[in-house]
N, C-alpha and C. Protein backbone atom coordinates (compact mmCIF):
# COMPACT_ATOMS: atom_id res chain seq x y z
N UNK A 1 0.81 -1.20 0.00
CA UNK A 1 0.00 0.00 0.00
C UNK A 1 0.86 1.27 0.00
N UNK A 2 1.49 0.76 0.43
CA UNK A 2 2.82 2.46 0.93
C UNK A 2 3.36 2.48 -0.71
N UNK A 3 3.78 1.70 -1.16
CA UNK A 3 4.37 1.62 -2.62
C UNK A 3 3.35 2.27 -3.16
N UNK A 4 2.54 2.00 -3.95
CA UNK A 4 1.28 2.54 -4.20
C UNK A 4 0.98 3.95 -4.18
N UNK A 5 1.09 4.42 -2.44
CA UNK A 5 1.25 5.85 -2.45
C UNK A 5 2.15 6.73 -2.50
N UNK A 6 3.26 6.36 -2.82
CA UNK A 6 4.72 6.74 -3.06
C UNK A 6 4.45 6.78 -4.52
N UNK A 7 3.99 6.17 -5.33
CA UNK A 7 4.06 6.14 -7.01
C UNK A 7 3.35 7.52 -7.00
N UNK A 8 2.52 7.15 -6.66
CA UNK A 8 1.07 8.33 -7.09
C UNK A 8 1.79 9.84 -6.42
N UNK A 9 2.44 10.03 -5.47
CA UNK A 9 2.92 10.58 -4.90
C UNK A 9 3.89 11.35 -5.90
N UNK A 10 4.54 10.69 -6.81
CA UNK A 10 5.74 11.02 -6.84
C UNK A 10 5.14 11.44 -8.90
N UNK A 11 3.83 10.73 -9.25
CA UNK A 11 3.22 11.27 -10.44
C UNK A 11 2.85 12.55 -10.13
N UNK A 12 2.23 12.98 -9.25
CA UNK A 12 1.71 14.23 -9.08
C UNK A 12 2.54 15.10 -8.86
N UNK A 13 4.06 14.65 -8.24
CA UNK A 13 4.76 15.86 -8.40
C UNK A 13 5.56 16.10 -9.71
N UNK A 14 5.68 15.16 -10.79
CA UNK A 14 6.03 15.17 -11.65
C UNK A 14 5.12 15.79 -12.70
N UNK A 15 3.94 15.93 -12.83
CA UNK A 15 2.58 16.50 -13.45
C UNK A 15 2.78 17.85 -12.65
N UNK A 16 2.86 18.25 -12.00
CA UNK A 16 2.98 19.34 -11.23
C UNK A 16 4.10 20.19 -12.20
N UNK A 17 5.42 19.58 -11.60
CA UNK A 17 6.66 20.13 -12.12
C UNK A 17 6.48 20.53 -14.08
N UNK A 18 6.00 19.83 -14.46
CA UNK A 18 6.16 20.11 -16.05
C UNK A 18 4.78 21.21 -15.95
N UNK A 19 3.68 20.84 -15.62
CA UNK A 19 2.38 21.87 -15.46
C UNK A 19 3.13 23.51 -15.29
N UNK A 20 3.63 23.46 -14.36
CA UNK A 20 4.59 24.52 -13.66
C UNK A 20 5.74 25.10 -15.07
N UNK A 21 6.39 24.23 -15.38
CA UNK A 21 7.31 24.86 -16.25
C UNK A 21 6.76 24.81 -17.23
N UNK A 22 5.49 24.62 -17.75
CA UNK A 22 5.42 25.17 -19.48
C UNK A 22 4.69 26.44 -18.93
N UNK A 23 4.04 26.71 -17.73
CA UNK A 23 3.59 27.69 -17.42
C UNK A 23 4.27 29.05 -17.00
N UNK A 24 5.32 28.82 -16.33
CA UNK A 24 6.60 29.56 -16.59
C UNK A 24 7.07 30.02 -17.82
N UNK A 25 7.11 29.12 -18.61
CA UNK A 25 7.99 29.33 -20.20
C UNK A 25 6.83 30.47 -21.03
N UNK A 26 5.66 30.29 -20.95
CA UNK A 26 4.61 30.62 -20.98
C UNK A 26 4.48 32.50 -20.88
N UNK A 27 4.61 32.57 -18.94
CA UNK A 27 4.25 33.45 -18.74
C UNK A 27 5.64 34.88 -18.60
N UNK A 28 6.69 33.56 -18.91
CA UNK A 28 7.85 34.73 -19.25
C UNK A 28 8.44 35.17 -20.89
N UNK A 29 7.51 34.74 -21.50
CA UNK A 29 7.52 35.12 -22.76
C UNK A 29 6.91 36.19 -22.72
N UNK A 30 5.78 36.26 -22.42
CA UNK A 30 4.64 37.34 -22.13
C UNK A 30 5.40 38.44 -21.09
N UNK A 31 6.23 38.39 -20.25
CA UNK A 31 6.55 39.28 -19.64
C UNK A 31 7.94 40.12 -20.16
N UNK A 32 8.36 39.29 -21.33
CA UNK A 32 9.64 39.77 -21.46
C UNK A 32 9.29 40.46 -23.35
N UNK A 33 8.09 40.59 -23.71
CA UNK A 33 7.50 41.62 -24.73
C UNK A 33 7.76 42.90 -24.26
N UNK A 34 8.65 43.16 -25.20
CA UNK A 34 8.47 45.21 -25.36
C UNK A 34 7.69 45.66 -26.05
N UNK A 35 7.55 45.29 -27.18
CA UNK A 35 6.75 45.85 -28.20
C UNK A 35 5.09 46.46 -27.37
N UNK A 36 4.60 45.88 -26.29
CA UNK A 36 3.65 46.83 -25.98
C UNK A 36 4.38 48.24 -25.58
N UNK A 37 5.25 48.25 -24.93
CA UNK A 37 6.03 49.55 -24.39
C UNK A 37 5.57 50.56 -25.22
N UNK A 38 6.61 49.81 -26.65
CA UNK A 38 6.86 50.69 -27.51
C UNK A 38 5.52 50.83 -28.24
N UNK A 39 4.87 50.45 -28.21
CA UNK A 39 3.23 51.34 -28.50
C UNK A 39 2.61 52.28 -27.78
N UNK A 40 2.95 51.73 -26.46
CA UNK A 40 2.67 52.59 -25.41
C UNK A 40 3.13 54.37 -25.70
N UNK A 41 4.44 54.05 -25.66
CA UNK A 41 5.34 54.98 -25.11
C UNK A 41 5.44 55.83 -26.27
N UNK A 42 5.75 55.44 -27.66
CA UNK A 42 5.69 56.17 -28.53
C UNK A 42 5.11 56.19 -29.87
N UNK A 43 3.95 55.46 -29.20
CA UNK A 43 3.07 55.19 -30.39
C UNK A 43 3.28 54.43 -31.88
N UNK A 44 4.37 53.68 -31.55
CA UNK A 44 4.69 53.22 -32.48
C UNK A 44 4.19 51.91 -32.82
N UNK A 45 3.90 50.90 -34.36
CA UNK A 45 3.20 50.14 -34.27
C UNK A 45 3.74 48.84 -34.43
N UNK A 46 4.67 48.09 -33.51
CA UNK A 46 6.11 47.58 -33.43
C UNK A 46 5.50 45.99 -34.06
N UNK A 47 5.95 45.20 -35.15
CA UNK A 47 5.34 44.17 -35.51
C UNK A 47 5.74 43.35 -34.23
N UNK A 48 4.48 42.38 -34.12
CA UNK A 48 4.37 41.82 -32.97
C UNK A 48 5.00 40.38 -32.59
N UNK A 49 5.99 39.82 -33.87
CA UNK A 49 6.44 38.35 -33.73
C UNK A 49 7.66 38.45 -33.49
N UNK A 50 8.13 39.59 -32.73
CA UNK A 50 9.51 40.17 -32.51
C UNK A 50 9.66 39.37 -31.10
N UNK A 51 10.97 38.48 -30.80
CA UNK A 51 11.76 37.64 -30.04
C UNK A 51 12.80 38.70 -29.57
N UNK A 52 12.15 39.20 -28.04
CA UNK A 52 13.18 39.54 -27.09
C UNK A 52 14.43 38.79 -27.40
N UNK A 53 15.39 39.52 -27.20
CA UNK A 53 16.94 39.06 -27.25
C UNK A 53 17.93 39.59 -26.00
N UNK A 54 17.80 40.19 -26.03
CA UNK A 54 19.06 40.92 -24.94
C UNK A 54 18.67 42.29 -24.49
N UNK A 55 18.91 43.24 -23.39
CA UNK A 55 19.05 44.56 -22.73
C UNK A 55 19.87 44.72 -22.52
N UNK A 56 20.37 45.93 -22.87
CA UNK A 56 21.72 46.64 -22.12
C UNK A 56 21.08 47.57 -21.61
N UNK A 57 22.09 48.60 -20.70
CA UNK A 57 21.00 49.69 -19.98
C UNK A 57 22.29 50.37 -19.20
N UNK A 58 22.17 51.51 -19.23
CA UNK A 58 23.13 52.57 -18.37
C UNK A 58 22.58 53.83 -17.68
N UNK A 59 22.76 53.49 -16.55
CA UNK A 59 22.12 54.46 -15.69
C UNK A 59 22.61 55.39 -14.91
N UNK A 60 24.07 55.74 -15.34
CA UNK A 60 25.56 55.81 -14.44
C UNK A 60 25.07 57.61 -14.25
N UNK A 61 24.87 58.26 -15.30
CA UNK A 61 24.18 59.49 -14.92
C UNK A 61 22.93 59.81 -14.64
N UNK A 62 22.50 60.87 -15.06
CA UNK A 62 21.35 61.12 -14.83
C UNK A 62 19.96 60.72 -15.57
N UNK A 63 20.81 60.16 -16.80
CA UNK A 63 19.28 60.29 -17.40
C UNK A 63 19.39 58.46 -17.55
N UNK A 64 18.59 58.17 -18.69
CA UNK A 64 18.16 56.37 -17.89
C UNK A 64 18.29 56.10 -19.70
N UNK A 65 19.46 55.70 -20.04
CA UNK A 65 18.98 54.76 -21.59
C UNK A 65 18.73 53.53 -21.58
N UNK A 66 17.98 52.82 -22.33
CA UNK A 66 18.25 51.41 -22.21
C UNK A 66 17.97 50.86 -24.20
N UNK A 67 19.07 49.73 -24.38
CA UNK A 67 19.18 49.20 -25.74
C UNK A 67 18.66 48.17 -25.97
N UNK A 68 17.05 47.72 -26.50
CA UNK A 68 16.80 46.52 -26.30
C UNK A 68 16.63 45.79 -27.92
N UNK A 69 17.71 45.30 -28.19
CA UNK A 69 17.65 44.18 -29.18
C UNK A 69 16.59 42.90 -29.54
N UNK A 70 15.84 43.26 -30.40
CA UNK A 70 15.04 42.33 -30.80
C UNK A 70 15.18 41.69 -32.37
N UNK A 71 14.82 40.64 -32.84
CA UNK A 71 15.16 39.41 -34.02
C UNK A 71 13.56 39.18 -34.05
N UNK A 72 13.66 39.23 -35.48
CA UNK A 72 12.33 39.11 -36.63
C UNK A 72 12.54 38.05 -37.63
N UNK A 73 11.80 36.99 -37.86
CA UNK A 73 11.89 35.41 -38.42
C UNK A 73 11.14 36.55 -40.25
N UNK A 74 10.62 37.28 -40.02
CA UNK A 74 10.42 37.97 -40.81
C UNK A 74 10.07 39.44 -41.06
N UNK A 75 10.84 39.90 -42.15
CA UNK A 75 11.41 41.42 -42.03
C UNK A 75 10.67 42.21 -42.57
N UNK A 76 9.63 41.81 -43.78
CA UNK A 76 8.83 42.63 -44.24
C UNK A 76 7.92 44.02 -43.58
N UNK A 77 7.60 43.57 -42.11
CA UNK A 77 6.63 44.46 -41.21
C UNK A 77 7.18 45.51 -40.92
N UNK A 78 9.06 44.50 -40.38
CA UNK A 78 9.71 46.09 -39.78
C UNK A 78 10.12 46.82 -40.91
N UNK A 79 10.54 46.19 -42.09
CA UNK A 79 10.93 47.15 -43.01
C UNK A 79 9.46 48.40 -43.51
N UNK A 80 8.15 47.91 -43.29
CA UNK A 80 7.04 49.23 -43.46
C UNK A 80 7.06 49.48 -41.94
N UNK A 81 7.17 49.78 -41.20
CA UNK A 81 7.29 49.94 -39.23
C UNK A 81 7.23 51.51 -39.89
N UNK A 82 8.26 52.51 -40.17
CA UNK A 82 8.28 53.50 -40.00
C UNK A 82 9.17 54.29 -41.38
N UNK A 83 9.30 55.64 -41.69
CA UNK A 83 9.86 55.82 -42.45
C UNK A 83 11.73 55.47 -42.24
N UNK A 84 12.09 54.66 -42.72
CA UNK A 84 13.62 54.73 -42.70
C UNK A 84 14.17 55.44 -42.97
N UNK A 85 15.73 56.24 -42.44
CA UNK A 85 16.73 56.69 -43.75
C UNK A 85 17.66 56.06 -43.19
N UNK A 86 18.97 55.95 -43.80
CA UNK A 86 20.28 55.70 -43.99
C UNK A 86 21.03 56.46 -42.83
N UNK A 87 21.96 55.55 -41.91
CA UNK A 87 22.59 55.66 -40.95
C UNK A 87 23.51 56.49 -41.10
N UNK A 88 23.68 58.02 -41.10
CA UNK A 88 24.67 59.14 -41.00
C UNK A 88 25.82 58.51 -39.92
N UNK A 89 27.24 59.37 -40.17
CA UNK A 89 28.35 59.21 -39.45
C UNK A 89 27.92 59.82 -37.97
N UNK A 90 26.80 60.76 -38.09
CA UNK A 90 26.74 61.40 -36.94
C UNK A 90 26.16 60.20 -35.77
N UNK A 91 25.06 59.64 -36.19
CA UNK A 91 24.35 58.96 -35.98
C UNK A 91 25.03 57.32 -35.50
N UNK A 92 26.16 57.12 -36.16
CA UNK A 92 26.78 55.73 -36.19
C UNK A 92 27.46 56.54 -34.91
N UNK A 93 28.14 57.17 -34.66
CA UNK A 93 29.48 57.76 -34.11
C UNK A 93 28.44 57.76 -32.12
N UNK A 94 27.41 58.54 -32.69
CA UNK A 94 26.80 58.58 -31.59
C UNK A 94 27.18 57.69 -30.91
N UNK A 95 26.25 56.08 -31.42
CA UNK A 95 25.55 54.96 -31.09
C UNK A 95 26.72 54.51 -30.67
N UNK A 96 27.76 54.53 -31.13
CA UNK A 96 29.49 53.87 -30.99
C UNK A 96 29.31 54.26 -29.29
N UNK A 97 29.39 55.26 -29.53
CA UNK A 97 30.28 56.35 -28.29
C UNK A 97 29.28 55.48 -27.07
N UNK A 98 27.69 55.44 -26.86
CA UNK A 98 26.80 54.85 -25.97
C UNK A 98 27.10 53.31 -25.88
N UNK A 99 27.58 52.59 -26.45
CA UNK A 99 27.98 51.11 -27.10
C UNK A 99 28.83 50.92 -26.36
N UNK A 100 30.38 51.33 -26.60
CA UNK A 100 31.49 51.31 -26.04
C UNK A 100 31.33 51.17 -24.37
N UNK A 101 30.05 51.97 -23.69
CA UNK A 101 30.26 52.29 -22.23
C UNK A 101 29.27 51.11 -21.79
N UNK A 102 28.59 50.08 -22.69
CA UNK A 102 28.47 49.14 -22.20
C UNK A 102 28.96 47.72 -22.22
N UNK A 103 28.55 46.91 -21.42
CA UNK A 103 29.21 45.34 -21.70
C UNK A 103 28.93 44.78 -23.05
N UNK A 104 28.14 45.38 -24.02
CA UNK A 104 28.03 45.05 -25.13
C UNK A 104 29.08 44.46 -25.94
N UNK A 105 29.73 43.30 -25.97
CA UNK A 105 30.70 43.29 -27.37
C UNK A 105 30.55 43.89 -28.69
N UNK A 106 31.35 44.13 -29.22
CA UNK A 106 31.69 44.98 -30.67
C UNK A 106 30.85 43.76 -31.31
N UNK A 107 31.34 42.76 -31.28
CA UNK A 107 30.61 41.67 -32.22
C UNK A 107 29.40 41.46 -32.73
N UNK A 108 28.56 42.23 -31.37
CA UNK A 108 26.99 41.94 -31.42
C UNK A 108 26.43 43.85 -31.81
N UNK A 109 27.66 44.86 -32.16
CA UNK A 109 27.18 45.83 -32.52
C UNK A 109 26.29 46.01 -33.89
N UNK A 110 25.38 46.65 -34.33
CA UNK A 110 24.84 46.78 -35.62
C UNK A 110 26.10 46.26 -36.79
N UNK A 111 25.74 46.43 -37.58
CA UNK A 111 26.64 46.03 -38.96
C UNK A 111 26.02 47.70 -39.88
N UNK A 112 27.11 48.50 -39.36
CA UNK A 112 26.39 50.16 -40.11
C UNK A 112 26.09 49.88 -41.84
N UNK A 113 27.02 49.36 -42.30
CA UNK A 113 26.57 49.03 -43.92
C UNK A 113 25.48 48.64 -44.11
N UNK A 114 24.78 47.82 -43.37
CA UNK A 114 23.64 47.25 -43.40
C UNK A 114 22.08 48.06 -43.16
N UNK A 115 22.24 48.80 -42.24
CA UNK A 115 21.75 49.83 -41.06
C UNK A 115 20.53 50.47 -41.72
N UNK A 116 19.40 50.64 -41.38
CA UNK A 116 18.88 52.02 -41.84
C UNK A 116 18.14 52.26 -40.36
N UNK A 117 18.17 53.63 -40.35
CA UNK A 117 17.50 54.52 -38.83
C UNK A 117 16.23 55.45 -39.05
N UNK A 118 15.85 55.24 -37.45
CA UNK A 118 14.95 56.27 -37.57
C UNK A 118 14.62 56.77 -36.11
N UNK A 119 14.33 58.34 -36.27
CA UNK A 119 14.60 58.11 -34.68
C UNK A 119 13.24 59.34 -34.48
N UNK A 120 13.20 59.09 -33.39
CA UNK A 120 11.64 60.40 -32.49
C UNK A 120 11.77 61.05 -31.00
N UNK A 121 11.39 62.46 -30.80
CA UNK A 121 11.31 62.94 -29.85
C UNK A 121 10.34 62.89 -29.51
N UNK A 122 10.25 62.38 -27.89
CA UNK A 122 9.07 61.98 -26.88
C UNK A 122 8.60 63.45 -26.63
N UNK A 123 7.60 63.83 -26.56
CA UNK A 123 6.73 64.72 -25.69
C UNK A 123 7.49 65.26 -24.34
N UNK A 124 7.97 64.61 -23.33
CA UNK A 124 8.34 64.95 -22.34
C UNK A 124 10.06 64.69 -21.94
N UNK A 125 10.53 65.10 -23.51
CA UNK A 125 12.02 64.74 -23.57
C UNK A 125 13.03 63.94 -23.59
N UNK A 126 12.02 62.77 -24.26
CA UNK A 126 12.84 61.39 -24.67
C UNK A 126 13.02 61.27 -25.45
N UNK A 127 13.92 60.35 -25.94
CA UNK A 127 14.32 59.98 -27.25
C UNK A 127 14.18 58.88 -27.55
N UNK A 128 13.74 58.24 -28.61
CA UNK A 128 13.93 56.83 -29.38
C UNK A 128 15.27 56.65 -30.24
N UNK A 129 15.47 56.02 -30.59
CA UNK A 129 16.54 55.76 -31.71
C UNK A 129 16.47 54.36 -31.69
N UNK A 130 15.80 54.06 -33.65
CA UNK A 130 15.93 52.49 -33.82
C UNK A 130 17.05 52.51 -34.98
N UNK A 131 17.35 51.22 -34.48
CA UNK A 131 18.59 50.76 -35.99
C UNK A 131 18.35 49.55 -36.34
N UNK A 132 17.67 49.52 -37.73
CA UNK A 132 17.76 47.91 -38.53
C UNK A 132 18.48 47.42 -39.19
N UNK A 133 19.15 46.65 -38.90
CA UNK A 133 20.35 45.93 -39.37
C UNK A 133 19.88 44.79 -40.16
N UNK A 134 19.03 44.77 -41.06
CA UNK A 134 18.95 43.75 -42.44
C UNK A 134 19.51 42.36 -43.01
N UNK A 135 21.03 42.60 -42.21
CA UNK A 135 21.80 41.54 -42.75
C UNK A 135 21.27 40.61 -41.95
N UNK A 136 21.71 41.11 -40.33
CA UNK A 136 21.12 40.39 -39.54
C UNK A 136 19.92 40.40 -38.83
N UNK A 137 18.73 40.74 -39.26
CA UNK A 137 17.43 40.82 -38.75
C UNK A 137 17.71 41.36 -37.38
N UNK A 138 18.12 42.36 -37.29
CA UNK A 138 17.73 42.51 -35.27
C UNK A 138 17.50 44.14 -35.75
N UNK A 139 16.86 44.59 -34.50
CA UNK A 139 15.91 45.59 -34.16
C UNK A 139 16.76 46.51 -33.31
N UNK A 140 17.69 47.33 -33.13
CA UNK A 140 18.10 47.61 -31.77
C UNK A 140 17.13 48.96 -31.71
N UNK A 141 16.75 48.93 -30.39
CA UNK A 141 15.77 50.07 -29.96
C UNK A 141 16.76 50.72 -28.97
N UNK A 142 16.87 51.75 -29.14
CA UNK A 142 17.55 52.66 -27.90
C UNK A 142 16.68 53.76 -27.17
N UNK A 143 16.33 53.92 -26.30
CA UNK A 143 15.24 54.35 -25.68
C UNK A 143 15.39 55.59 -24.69
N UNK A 144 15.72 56.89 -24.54
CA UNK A 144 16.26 57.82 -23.94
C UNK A 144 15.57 58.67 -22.72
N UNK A 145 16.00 58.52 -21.69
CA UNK A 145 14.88 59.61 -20.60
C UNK A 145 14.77 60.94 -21.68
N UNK A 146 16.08 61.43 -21.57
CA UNK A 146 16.30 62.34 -21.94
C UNK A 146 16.92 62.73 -23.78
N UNK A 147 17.09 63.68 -24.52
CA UNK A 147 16.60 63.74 -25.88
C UNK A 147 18.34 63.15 -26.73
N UNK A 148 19.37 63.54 -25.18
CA UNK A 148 20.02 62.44 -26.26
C UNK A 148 20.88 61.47 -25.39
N UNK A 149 21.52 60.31 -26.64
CA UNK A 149 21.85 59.39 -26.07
C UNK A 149 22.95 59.14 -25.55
């Protein structure tokens, strides 16, 4: 009898445990979406099959940036997302200079040849700055308290 309830015992915590982790896997997918943010925040209409990737974030002064890299299985949406242009030296040099002061490797920086930008001032003195990097499908969003980065 004890055997018995030791099996059953030991099914339910095993039904439990997987119940639990697809529900996890689940509900941290859902928590780790920006793209509402970025509707939120700047009205923008961010295609929605975009795969969180990575944050960087520097907060060392006063104002609060954060770089959140996202990957698109398909590019068509972001390429109509917003009007593009072509990544100026000013613009690359910037992004360098904010890059450099994080743990970011060079490796995983944009590919500027590739690049096209576009960027917006928030209402209450923020800044956006996106960069699409084409070659390699990723999204980097740079996100500014303040108007620059």
């Amino acid at each position: 009898m004890q055997r018995k309830h030791l099996i059953i015992a030991l099914i339910v915590v095993g039904v439990l445990m997987i119940v639990s982790t697809a529900g996890m896997d689940f509900l941290w997918g859902k928590v780790l979406d920006y793209t509402p943010v970025l509707r939120s925040n700047w009205a923008l209409d961010v295609p929605k099959d975009a795969k969180w990737e990575t944050l960087y974030g520097s907060d060392a002064t006063e104002e609060t940036l954060q770089c959140h890299i996202l990957t698109y299985q398909n590019e068509e949406p972001v390429e109509a997302m917003v009007a593009w242009t072509g990544v100026t030296a000013r613009e690359q040099a910037e992004l360098e200079s904010w890059l450099s002061g994080t743990e970011m490797a060079e490796e995983y920086w944009p590919r500027w040849d590739q690049c096209l930008f576009y960027e917006k001032n928030g209402e209450e003195g923020g800044r956006l700055a996106l960069f699409w990097d084409r070659g390699n499908v990723l999204l980097y969003v740079l996100e500014s308290s303040t108007e620059s980065l």
